[in-house]
C-alpha atoms as a PDB file:
ATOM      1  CA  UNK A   1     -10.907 -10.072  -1.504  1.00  0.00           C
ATOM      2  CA  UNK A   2     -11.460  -6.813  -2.567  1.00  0.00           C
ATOM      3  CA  UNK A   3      -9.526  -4.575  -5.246  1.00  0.00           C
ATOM      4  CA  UNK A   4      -8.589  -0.802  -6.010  1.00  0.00           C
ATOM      5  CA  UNK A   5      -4.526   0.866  -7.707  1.00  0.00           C
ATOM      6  CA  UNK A   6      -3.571   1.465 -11.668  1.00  0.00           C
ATOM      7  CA  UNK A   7      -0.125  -0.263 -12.851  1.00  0.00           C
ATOM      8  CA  UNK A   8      -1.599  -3.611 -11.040  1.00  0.00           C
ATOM      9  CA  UNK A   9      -4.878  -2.964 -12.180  1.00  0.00           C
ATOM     10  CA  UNK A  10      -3.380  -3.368 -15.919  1.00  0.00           C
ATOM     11  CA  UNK A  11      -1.887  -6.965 -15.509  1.00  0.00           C
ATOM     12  CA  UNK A  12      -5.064  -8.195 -13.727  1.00  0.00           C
ATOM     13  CA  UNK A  13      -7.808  -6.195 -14.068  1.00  0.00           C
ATOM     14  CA  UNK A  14      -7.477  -5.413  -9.841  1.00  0.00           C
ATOM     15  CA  UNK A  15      -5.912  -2.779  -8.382  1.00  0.00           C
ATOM     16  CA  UNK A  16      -4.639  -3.948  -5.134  1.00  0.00           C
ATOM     17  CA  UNK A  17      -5.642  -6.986  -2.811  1.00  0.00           C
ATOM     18  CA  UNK A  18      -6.796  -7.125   0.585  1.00  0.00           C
ATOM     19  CA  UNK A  19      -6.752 -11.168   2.054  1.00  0.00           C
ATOM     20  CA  UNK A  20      -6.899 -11.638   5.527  1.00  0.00           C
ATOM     21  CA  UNK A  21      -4.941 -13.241   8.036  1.00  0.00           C
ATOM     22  CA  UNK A  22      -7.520 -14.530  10.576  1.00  0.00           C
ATOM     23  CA  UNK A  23     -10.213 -12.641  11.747  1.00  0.00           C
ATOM     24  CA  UNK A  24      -7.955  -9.992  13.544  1.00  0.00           C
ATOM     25  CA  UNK A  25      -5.419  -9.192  10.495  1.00  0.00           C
ATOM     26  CA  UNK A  26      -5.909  -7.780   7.708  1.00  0.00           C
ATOM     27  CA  UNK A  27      -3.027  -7.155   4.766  1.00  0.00           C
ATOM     28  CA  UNK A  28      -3.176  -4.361   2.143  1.00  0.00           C
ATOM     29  CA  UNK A  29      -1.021  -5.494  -0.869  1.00  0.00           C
ATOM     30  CA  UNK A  30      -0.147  -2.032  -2.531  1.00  0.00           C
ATOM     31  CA  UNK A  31       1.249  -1.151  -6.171  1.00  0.00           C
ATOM     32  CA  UNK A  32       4.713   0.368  -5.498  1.00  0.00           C
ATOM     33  CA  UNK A  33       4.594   2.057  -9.525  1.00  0.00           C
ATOM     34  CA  UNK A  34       1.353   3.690  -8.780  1.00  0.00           C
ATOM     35  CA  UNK A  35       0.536   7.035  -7.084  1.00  0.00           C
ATOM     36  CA  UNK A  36       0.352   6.882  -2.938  1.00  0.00           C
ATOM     37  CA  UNK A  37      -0.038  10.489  -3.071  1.00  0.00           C
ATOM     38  CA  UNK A  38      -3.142  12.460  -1.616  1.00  0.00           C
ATOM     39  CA  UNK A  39      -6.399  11.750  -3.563  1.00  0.00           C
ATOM     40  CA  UNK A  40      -4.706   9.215  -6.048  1.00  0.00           C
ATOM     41  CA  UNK A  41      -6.950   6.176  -6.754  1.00  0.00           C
ATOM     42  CA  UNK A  42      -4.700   3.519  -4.623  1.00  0.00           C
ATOM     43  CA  UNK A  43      -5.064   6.526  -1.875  1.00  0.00           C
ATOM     44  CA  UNK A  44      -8.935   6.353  -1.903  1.00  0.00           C
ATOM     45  CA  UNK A  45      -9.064   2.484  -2.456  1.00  0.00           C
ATOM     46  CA  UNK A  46      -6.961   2.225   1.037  1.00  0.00           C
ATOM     47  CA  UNK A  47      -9.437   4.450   2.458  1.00  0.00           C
ATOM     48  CA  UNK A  48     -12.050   2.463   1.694  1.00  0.00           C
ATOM     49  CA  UNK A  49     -10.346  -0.486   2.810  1.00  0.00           C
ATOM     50  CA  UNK A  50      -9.797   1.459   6.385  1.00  0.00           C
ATOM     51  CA  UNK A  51     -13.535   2.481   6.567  1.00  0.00           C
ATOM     52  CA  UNK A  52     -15.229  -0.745   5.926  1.00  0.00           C
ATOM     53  CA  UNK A  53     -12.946  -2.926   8.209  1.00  0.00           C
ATOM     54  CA  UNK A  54     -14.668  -5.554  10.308  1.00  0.00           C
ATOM     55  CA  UNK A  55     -14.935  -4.890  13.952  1.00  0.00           C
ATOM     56  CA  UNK A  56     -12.737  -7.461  14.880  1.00  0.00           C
ATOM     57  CA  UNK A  57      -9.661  -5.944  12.600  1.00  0.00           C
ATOM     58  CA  UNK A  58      -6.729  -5.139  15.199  1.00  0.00           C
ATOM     59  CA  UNK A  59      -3.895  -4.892  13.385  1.00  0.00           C
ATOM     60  CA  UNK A  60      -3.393  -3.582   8.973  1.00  0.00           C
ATOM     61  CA  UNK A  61      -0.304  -4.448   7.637  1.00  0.00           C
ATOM     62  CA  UNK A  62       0.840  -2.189   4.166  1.00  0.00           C
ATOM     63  CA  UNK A  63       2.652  -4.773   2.037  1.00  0.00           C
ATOM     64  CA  UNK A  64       4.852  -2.509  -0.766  1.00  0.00           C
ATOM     65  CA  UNK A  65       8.060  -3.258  -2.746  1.00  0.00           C
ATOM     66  CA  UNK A  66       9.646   0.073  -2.114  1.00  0.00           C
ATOM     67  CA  UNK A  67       9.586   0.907   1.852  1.00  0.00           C
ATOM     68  CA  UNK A  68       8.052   4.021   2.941  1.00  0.00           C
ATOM     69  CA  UNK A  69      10.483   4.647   5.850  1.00  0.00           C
ATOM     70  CA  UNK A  70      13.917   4.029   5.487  1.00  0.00           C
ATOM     71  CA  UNK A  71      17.897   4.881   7.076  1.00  0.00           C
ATOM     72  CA  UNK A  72      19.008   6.538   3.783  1.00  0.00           C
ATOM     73  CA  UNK A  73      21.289   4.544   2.484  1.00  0.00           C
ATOM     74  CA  UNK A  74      24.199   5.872  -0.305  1.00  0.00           C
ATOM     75  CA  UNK A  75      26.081   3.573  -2.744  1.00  0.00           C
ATOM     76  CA  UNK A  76      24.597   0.101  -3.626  1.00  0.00           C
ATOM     77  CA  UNK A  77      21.951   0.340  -0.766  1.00  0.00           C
ATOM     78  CA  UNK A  78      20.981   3.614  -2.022  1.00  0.00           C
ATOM     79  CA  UNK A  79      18.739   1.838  -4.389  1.00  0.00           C
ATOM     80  CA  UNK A  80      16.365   1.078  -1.397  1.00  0.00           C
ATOM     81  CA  UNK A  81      15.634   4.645  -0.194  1.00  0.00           C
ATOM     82  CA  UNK A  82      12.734   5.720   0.297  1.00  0.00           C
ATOM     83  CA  UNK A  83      11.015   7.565  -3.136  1.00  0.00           C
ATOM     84  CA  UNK A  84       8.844  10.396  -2.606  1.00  0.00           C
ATOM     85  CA  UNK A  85       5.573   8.277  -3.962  1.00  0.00           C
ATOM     86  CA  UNK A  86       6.060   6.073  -0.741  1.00  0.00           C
ATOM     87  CA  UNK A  87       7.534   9.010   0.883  1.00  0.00           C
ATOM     88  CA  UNK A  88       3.967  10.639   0.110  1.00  0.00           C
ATOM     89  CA  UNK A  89       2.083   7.236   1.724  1.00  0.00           C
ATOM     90  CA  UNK A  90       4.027   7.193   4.906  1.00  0.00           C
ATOM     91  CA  UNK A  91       3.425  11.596   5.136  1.00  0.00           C
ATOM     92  CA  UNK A  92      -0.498  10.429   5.049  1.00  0.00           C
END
């Protein structure tokens, strides 16, 4: 298990958490409160993640609270749109 993203990072001492699902799945648990933006430490921590997947990775699943693409909702679903920090993570 490896870590890297800040909020999370303050309750545990990790910043995000990488298990895997077999040999062929691999799931990056991400901090919804923290920056997904460009060059933001959760950023560089899932590129690291990316870069130093085994070869027999197929599939990376991004496991957030918030979704980063959405049908925009209004009224009481409205609470579910997309924000601009996971906005920013699905633009990457």
């Amino acid at each position: 298990m490896t870590t890297g993203g800040p909020s999370f990072r303050k309750r545990t001492g990790s910043a995000g958490i990488c298990p895997r699902l077999g040999a062929k799945i691999v799931v990056l648990n991400l901090d919804s409160s923290s920056p997904l933006t460009l060059g933001s430490a959760q950023i560089k921590w899932v590129e690291q993640q990316l870069v130093n997947l085994r070869k027999p990775v197929r599939f990376v699943i991004f496991n957030l609270h918030h979704p980063p693409v959405a049908d925009i909702e209004s009224g009481d679903g409205a609470s579910h749109n997309p924000r601009p920090n996971e906005i920013a993570l699905a633009d990457y």
